[in-house]
C-alpha atoms as a PDB file:
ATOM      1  CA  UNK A   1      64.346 236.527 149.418  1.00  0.00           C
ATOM      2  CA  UNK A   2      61.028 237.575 150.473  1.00  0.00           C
ATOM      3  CA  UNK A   3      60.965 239.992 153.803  1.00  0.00           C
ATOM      4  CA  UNK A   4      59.286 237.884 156.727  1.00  0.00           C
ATOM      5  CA  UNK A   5      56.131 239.672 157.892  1.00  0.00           C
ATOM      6  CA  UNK A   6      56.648 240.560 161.483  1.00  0.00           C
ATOM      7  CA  UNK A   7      53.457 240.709 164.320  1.00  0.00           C
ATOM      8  CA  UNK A   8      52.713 244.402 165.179  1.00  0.00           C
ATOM      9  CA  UNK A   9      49.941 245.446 167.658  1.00  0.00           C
ATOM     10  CA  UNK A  10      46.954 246.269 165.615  1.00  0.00           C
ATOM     11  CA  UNK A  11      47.109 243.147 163.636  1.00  0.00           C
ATOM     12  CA  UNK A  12      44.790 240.298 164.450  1.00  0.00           C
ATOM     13  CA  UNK A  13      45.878 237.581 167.372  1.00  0.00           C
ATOM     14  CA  UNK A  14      44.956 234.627 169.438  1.00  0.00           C
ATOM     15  CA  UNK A  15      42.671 235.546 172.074  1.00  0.00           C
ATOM     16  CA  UNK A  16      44.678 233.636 174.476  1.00  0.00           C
ATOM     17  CA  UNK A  17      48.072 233.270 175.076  1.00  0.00           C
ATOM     18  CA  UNK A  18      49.466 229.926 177.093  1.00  0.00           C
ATOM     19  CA  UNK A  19      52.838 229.187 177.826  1.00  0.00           C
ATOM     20  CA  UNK A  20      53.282 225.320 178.877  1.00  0.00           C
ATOM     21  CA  UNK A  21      56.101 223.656 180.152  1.00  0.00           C
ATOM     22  CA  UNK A  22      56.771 220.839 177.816  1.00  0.00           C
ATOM     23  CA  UNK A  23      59.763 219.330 180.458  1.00  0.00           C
ATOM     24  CA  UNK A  24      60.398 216.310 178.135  1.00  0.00           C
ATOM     25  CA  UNK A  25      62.175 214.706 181.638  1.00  0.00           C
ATOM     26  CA  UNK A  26      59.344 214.079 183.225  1.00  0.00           C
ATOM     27  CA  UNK A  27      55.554 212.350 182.745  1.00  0.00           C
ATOM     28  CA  UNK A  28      54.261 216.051 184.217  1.00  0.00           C
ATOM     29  CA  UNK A  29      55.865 217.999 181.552  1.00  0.00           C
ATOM     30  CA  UNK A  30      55.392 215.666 178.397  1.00  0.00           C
ATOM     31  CA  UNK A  31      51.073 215.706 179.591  1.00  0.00           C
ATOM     32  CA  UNK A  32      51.447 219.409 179.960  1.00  0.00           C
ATOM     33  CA  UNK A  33      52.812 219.663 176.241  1.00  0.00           C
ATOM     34  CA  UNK A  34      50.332 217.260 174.932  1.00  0.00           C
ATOM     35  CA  UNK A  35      47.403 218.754 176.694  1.00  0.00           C
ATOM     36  CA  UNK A  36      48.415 222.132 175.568  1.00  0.00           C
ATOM     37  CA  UNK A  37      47.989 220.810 172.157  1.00  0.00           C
ATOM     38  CA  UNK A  38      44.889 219.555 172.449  1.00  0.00           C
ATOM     39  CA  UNK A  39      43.508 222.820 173.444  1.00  0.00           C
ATOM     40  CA  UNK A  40      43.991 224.354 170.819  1.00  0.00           C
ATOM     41  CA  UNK A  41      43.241 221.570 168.453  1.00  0.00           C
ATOM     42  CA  UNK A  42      39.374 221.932 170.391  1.00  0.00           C
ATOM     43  CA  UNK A  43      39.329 225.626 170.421  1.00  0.00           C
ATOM     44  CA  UNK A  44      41.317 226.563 167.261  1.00  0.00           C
ATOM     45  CA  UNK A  45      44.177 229.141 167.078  1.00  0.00           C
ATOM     46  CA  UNK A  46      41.691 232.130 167.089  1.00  0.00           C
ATOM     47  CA  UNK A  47      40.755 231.144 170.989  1.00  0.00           C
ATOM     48  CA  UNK A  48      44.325 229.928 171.828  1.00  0.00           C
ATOM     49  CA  UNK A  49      47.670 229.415 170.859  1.00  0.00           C
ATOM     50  CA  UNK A  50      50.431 227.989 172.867  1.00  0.00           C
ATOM     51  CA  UNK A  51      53.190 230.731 172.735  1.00  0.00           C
ATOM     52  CA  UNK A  52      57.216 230.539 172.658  1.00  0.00           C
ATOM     53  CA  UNK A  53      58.331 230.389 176.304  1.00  0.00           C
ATOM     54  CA  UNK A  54      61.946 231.135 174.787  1.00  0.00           C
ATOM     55  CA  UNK A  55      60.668 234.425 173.531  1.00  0.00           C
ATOM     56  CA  UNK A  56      59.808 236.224 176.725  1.00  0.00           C
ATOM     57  CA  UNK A  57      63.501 236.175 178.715  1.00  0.00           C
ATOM     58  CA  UNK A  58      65.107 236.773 174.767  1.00  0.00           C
ATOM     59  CA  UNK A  59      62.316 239.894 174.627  1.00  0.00           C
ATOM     60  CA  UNK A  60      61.251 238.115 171.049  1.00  0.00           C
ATOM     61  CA  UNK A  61      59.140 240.997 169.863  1.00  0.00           C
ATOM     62  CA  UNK A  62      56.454 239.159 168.318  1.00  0.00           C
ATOM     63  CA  UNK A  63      56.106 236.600 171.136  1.00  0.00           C
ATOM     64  CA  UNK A  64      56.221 240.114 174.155  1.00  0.00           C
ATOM     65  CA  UNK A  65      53.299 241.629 171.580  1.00  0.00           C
ATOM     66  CA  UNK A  66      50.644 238.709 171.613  1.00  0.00           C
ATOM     67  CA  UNK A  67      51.790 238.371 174.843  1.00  0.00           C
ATOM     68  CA  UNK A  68      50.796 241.797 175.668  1.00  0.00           C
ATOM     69  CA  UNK A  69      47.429 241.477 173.648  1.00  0.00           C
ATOM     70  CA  UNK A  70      45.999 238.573 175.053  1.00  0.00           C
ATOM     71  CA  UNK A  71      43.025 238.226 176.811  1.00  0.00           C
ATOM     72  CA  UNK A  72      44.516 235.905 179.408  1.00  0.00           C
ATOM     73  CA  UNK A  73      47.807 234.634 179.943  1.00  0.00           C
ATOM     74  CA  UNK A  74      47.522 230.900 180.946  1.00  0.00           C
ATOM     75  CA  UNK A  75      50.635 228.314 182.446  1.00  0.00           C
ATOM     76  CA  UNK A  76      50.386 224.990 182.231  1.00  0.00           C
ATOM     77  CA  UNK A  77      53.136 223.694 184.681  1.00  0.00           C
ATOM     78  CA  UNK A  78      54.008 219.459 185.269  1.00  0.00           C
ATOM     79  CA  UNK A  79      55.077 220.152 188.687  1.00  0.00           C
ATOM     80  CA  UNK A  80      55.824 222.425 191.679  1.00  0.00           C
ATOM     81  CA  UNK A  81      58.653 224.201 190.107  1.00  0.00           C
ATOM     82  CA  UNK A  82      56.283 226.161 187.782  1.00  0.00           C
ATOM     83  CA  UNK A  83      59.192 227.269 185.407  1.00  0.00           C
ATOM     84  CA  UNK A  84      56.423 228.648 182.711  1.00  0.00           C
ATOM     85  CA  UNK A  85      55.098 230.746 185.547  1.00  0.00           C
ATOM     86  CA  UNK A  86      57.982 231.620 186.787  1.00  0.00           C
ATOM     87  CA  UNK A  87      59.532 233.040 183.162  1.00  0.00           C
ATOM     88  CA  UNK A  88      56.040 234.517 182.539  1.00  0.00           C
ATOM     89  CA  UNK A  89      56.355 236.789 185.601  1.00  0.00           C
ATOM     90  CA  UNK A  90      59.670 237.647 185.082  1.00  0.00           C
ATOM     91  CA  UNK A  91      58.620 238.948 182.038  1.00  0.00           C
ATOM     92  CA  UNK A  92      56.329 241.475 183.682  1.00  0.00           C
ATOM     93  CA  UNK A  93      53.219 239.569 183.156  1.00  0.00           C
ATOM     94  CA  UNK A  94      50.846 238.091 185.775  1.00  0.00           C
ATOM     95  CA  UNK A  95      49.431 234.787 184.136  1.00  0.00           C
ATOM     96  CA  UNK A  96      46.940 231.989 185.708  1.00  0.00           C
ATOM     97  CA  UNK A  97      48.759 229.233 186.929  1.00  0.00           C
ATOM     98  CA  UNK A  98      47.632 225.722 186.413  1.00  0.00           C
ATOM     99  CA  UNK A  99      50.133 223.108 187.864  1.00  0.00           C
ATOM    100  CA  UNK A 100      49.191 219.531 186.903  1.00  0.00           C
ATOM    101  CA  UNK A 101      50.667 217.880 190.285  1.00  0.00           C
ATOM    102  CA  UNK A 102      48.150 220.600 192.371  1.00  0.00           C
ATOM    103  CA  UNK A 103      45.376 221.384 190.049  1.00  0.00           C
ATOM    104  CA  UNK A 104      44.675 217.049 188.757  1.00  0.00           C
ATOM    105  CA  UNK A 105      46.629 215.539 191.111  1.00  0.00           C
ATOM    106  CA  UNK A 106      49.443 213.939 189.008  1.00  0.00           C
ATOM    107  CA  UNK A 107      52.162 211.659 190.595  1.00  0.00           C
ATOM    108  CA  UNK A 108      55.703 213.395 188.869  1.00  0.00           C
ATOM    109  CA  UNK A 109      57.284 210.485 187.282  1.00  0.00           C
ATOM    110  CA  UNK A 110      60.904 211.067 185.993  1.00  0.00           C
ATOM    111  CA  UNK A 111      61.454 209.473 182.974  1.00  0.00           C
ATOM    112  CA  UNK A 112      65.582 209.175 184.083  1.00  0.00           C
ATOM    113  CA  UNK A 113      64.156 206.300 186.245  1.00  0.00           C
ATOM    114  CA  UNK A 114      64.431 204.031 183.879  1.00  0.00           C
ATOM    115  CA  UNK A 115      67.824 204.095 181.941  1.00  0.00           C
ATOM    116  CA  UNK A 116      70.410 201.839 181.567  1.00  0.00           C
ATOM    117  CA  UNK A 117      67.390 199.216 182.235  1.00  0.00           C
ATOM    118  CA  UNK A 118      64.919 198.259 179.697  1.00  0.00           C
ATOM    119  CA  UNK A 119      63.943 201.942 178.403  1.00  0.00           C
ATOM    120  CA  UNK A 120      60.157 202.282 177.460  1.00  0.00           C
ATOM    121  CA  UNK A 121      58.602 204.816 174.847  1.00  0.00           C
ATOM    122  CA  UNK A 122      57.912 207.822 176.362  1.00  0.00           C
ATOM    123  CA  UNK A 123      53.888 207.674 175.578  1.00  0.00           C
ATOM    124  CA  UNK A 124      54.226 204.456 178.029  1.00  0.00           C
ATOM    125  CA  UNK A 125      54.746 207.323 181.220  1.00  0.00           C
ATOM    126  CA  UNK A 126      51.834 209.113 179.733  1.00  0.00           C
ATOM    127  CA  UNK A 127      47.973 208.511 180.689  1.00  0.00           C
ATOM    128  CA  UNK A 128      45.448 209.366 178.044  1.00  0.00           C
ATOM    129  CA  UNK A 129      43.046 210.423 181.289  1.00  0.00           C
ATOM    130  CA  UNK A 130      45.504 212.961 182.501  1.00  0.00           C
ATOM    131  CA  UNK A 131      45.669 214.463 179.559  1.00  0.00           C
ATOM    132  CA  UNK A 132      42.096 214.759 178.817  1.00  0.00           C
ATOM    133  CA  UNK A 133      41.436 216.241 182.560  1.00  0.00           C
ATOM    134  CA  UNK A 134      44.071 218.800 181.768  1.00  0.00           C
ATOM    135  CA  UNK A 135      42.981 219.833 179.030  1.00  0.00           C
ATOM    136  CA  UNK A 136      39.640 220.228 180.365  1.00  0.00           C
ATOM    137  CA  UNK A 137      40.889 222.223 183.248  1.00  0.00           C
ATOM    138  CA  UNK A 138      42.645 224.481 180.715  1.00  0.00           C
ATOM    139  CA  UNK A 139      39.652 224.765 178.449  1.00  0.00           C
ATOM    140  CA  UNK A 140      37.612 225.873 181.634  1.00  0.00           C
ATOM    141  CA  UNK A 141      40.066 228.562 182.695  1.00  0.00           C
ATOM    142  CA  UNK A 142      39.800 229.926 179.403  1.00  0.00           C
ATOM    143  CA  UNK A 143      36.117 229.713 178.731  1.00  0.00           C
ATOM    144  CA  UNK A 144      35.368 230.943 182.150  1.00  0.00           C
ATOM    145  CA  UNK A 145      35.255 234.580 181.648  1.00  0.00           C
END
C-alpha cells in the first residue's frame, strides 16, 4: 500500500482557509454549505478551499497547518449560534465571521418543521438569491485585502 502524502508547512496551500457550517437542519446552514462551494468553484482551490471543521477540536495535523498558513481564516455561519466561529476560536485562531441571518438577512427556517406532514426536498427551503448574495459577500471578504 502506497504511504499517504501528508501536508507539511513549506508545501504549497490555499490562500484561504474557510470553515462553513453546513447545519443540514436548517435553510441557514444548507445556503452556507452551498455558497461555500460556490466560492471556490469562482475562485479555484489556489484562492480558497473550504477546510475540515472536524479537524481543528481533533488537532488533525494537516487541517491545524493550512489552517495556520492561510492568509485569512473565513466562517460562514447560518445563524446566531456561529458554531464554525466558535470551533475556529477555540482552536486558537481568530477568523472573520460572516453569519448569513446578520450579514444577508436570512429568515432561519428549520427544516424539522415539516415532518410527519408532506416532507419537501431540501433544495425547496433553499433560495438560489441567498446563495448567490452569500457567496458574493464571501468572495468580497476575501478579495478585499
Amino acid at each position: 500500500m502506497k504511504e499517504e502524502q501528508q501536508w507539511q508547512a513549506g508545501i504549497n496551500t490555499h490562500e484561504n482557509a474557510i470553515f462553513s457550517c453546513f447545519g443540514g437542519a436548517s435553510n441557514t446552514g444548507i445556503t452556507s454549505g452551498l455558497a461555500c462551494l460556490e466560492v471556490v468553484k469562482e475562485l479555484g482551490l489556489q484562492k480558497a478551499a473550504i477546510m475540515c471543521l472536524g479537524g481543528l477540536p481533533t488537532s488533525v495535523k494537516p487541517v491545524l497547518g493550512k489552517t495556520r498558513a492561510a492568509k485569512k481564516i473565513i466562517t460562514v455561519d447560518g445563524c446566531p449560534f456561529e458554531c464554525s466561529r466558535k470551533i475556529v476560536e477555540q482552536a486558537g485562531f481568530k477568523p472573520i465571521s460572516i453569519v448569513l441571518t446578520r450579514d444577508i438577512g436570512m429568515k432561519k427556517k428549520g427544516l424539522s418543521e415539516d415532518i410527519g406532514r408532506e416532507i419537501k426536498g431540501v433544495m425547496e427551503y433553499i433560495s438560489d438569491d441567498e446563495v448567490k448574495k452569500a457567496k458574493e459577500l464571501i468572495v468580497s471578504t476575501i478579495m478585499n485585502e
